[in-house]
PDB file of N, CA and C in Angstrom:
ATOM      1  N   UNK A   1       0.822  -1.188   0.000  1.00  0.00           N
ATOM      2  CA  UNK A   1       0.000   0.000   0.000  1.00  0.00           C
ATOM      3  C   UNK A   1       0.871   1.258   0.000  1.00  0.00           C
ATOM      4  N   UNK A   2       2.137   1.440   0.844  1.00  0.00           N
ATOM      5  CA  UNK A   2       3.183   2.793   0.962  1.00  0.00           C
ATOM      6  C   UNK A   2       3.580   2.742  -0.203  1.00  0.00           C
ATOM      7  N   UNK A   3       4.075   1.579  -0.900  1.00  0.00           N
ATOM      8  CA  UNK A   3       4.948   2.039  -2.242  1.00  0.00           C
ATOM      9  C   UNK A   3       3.915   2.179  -2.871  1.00  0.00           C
ATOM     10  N   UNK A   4       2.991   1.375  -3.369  1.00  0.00           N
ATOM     11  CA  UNK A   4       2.055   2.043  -4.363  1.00  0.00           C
ATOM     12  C   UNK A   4       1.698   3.523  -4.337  1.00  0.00           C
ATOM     13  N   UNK A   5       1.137   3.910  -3.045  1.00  0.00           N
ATOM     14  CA  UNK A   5       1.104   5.566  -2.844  1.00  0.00           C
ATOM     15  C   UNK A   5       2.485   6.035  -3.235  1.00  0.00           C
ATOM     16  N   UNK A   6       3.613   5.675  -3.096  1.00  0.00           N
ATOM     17  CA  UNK A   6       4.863   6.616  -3.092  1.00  0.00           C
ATOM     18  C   UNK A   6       5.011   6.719  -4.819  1.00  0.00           C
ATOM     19  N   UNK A   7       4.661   5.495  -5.477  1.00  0.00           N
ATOM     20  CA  UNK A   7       4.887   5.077  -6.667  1.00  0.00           C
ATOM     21  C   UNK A   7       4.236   5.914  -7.863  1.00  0.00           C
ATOM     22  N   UNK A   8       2.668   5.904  -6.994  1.00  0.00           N
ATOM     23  CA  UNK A   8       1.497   7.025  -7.948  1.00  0.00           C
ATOM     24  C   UNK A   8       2.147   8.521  -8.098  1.00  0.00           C
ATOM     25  N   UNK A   9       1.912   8.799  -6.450  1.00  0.00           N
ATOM     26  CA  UNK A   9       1.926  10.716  -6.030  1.00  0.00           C
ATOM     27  C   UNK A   9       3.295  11.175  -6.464  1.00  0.00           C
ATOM     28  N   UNK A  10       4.394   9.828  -5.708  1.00  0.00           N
ATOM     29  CA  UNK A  10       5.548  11.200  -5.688  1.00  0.00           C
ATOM     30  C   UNK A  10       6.816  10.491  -6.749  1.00  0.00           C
ATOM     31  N   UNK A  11       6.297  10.088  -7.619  1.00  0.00           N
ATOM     32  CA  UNK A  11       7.559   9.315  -8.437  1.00  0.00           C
ATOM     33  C   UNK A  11       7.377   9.793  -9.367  1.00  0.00           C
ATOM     34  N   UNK A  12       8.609  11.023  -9.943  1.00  0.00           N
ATOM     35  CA  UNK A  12       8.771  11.698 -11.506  1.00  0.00           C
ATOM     36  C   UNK A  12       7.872  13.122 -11.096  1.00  0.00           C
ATOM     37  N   UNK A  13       7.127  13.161  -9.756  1.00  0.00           N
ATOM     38  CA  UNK A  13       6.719  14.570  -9.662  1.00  0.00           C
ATOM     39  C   UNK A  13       7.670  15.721  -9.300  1.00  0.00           C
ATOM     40  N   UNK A  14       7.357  16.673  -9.503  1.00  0.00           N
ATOM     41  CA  UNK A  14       8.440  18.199  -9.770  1.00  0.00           C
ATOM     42  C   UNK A  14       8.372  18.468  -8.360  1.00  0.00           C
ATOM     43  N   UNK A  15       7.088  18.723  -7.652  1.00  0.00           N
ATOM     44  CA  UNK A  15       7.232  19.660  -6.473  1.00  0.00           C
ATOM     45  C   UNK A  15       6.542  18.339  -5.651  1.00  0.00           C
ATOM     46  N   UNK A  16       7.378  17.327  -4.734  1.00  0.00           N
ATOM     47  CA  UNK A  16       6.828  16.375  -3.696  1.00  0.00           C
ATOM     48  C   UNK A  16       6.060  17.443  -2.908  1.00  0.00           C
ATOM     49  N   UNK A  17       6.179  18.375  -2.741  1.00  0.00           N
ATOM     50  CA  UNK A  17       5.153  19.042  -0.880  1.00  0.00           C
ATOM     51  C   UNK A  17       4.105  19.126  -1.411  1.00  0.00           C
ATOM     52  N   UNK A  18       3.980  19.214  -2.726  1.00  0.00           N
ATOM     53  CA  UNK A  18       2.108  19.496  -3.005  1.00  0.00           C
ATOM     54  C   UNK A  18       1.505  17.936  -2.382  1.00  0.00           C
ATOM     55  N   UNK A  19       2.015  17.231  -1.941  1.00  0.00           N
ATOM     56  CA  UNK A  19       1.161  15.991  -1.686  1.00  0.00           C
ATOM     57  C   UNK A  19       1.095  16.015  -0.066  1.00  0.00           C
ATOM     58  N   UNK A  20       2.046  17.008   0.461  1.00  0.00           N
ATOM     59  CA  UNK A  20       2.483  16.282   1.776  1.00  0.00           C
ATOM     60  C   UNK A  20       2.736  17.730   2.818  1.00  0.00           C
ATOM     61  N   UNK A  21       2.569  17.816   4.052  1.00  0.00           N
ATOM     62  CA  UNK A  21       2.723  18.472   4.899  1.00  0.00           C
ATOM     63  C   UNK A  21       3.909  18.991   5.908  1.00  0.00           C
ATOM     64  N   UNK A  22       4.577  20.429   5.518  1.00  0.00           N
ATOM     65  CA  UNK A  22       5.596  20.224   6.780  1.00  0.00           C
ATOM     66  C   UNK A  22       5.128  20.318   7.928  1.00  0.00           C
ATOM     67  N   UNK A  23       6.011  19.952   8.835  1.00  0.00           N
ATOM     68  CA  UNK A  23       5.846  19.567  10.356  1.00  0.00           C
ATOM     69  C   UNK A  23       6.668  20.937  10.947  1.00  0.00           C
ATOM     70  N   UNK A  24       6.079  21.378  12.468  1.00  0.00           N
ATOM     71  CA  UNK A  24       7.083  22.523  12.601  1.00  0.00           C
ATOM     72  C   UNK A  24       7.538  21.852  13.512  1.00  0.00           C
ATOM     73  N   UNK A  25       7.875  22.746  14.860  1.00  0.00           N
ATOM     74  CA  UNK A  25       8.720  22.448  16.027  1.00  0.00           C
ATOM     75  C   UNK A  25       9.850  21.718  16.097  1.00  0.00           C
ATOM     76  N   UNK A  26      10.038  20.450  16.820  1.00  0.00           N
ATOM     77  CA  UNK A  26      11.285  19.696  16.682  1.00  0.00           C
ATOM     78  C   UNK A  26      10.955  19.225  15.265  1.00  0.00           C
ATOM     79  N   UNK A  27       9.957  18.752  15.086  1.00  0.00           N
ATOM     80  CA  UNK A  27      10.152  18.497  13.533  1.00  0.00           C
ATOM     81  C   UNK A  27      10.333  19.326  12.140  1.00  0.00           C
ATOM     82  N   UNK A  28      10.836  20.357  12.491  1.00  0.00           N
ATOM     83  CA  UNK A  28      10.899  21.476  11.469  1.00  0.00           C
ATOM     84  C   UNK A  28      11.604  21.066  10.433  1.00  0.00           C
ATOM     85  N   UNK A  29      11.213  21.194   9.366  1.00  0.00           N
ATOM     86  CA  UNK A  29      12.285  19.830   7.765  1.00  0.00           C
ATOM     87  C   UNK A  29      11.782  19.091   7.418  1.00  0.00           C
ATOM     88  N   UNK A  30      11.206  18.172   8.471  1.00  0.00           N
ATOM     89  CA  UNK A  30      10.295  17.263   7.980  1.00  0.00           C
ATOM     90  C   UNK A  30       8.988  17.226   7.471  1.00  0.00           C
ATOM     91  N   UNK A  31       8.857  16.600   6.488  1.00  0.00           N
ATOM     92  CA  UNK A  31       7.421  16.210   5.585  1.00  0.00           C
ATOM     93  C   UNK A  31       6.222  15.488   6.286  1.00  0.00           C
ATOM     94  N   UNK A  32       5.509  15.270   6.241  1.00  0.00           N
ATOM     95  CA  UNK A  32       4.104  14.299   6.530  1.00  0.00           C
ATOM     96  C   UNK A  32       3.267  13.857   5.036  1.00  0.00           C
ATOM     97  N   UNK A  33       3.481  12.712   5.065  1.00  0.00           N
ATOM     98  CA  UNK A  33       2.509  12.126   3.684  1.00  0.00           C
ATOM     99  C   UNK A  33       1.153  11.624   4.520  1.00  0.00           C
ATOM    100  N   UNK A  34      -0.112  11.381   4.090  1.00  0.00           N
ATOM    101  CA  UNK A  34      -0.308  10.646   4.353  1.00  0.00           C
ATOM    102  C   UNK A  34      -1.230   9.735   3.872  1.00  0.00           C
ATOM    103  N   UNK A  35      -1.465   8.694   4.330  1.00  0.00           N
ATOM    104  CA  UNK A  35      -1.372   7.116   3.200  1.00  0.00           C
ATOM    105  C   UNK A  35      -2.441   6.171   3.868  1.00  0.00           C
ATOM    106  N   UNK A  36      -3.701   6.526   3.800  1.00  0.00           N
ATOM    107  CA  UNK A  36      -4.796   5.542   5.004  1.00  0.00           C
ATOM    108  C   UNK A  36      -4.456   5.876   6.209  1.00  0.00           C
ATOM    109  N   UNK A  37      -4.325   5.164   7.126  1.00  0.00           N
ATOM    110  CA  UNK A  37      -4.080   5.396   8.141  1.00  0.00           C
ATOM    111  C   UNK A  37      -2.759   5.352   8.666  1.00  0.00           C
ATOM    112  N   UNK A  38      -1.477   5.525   7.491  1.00  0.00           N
ATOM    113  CA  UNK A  38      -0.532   5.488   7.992  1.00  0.00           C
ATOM    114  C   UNK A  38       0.362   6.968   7.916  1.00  0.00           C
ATOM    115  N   UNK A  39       1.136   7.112   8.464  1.00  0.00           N
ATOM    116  CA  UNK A  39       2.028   8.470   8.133  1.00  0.00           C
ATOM    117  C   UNK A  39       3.270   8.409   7.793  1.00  0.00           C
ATOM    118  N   UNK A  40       3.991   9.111   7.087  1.00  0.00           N
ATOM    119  CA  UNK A  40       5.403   8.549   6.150  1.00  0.00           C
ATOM    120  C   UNK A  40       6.072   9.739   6.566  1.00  0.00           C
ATOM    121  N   UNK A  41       7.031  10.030   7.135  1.00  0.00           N
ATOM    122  CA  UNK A  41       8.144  11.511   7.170  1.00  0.00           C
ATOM    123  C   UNK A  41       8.777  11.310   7.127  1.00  0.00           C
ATOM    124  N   UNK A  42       9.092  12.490   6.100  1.00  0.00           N
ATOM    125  CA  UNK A  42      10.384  12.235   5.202  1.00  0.00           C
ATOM    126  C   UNK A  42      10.917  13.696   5.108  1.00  0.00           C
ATOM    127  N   UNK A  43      12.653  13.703   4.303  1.00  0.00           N
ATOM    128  CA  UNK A  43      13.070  14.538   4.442  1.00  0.00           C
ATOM    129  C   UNK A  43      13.756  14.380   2.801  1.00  0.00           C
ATOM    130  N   UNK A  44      13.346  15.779   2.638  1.00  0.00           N
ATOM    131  CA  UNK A  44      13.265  16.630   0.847  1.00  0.00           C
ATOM    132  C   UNK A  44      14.484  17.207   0.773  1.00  0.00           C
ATOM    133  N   UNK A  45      14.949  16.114  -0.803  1.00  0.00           N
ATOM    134  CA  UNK A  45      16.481  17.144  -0.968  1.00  0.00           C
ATOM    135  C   UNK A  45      16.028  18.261  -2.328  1.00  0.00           C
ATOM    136  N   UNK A  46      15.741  19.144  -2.372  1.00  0.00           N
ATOM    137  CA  UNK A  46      15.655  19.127  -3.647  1.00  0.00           C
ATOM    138  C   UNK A  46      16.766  19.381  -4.418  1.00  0.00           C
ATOM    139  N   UNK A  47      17.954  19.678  -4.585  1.00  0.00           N
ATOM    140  CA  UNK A  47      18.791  19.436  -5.338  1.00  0.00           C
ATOM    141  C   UNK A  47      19.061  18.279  -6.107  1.00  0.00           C
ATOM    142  N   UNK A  48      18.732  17.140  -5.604  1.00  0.00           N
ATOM    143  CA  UNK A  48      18.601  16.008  -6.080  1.00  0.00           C
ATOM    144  C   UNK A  48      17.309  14.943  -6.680  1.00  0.00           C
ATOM    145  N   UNK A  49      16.429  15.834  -6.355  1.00  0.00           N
ATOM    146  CA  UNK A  49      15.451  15.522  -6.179  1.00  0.00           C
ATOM    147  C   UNK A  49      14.824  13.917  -5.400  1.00  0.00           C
ATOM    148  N   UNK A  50      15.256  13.800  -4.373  1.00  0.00           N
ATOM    149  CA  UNK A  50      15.522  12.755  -3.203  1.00  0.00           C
ATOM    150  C   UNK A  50      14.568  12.954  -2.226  1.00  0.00           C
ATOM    151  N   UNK A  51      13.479  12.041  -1.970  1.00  0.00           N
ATOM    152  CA  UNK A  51      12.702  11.583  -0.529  1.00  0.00           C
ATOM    153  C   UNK A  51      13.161  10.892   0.136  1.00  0.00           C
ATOM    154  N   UNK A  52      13.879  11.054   0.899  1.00  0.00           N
ATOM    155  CA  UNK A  52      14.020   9.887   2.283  1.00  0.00           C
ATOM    156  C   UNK A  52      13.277  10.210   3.448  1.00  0.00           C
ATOM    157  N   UNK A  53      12.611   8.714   3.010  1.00  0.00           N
ATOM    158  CA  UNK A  53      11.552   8.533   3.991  1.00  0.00           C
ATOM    159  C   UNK A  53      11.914   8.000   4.994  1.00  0.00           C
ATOM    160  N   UNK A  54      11.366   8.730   6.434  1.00  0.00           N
ATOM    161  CA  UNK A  54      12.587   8.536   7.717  1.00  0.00           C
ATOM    162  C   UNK A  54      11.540   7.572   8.887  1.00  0.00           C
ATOM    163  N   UNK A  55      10.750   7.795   8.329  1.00  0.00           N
ATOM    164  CA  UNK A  55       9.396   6.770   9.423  1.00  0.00           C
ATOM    165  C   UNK A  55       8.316   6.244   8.655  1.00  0.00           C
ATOM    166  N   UNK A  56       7.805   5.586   8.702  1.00  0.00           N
ATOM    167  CA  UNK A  56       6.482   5.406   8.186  1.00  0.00           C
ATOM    168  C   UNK A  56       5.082   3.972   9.818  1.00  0.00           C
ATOM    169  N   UNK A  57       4.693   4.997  10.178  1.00  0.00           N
ATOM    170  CA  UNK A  57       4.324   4.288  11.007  1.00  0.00           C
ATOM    171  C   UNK A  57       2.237   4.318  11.053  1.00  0.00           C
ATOM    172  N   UNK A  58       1.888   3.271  12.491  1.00  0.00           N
ATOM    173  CA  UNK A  58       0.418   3.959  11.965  1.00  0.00           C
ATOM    174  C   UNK A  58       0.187   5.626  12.329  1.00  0.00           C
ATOM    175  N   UNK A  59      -0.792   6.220  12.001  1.00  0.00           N
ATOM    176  CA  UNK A  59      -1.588   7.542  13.034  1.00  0.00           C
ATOM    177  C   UNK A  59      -1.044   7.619  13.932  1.00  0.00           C
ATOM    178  N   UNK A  60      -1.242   6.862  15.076  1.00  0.00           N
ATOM    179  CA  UNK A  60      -1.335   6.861  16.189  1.00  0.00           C
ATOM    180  C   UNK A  60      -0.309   6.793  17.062  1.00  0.00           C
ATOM    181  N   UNK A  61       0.525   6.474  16.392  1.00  0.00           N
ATOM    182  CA  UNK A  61       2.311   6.102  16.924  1.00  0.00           C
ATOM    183  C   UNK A  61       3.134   6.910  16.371  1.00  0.00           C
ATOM    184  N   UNK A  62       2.980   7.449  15.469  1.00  0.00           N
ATOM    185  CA  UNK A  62       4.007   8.824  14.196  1.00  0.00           C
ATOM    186  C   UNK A  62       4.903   9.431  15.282  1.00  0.00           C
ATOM    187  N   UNK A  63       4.117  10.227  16.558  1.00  0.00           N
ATOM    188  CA  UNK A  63       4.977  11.329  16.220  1.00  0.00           C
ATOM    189  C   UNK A  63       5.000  11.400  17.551  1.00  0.00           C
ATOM    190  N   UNK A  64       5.362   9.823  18.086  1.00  0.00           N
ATOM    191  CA  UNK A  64       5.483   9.825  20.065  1.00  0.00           C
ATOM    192  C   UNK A  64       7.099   9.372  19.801  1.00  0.00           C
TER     193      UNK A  64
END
């Protein structure tokens, strides 16, 4: 189900954040996708145009 979402939205797209949310506070940099009930954060190079995705966990557990 994650790669298929990663595969559709953000593979060969120009600007990844139109799909996805930054995070502020300690998480300031980081992205939020999200994918059913799961959440993916990741961190955007764009020079390279590179997602590394640094978690992918359910809702409910993301961001303890």
């Amino acid at each position: 189900m994650i790669f298929a979402w990663l595969s559709k939205n953000l593979e060969g797209c120009e600007n990844p954040r139109i799909h996805g949310k930054g995070l502020v506070a300690d998480k300031k940099g980081i992205w939020r996708y999200r994918v059913g009930d799961y959440r993916l954060l990741a961190h955007i190079f764009d020079d390279r145009l590179i997602i590394l995705v640094v978690d992918a966990s359910h809702r409910k557990d993301i961001y303890k």
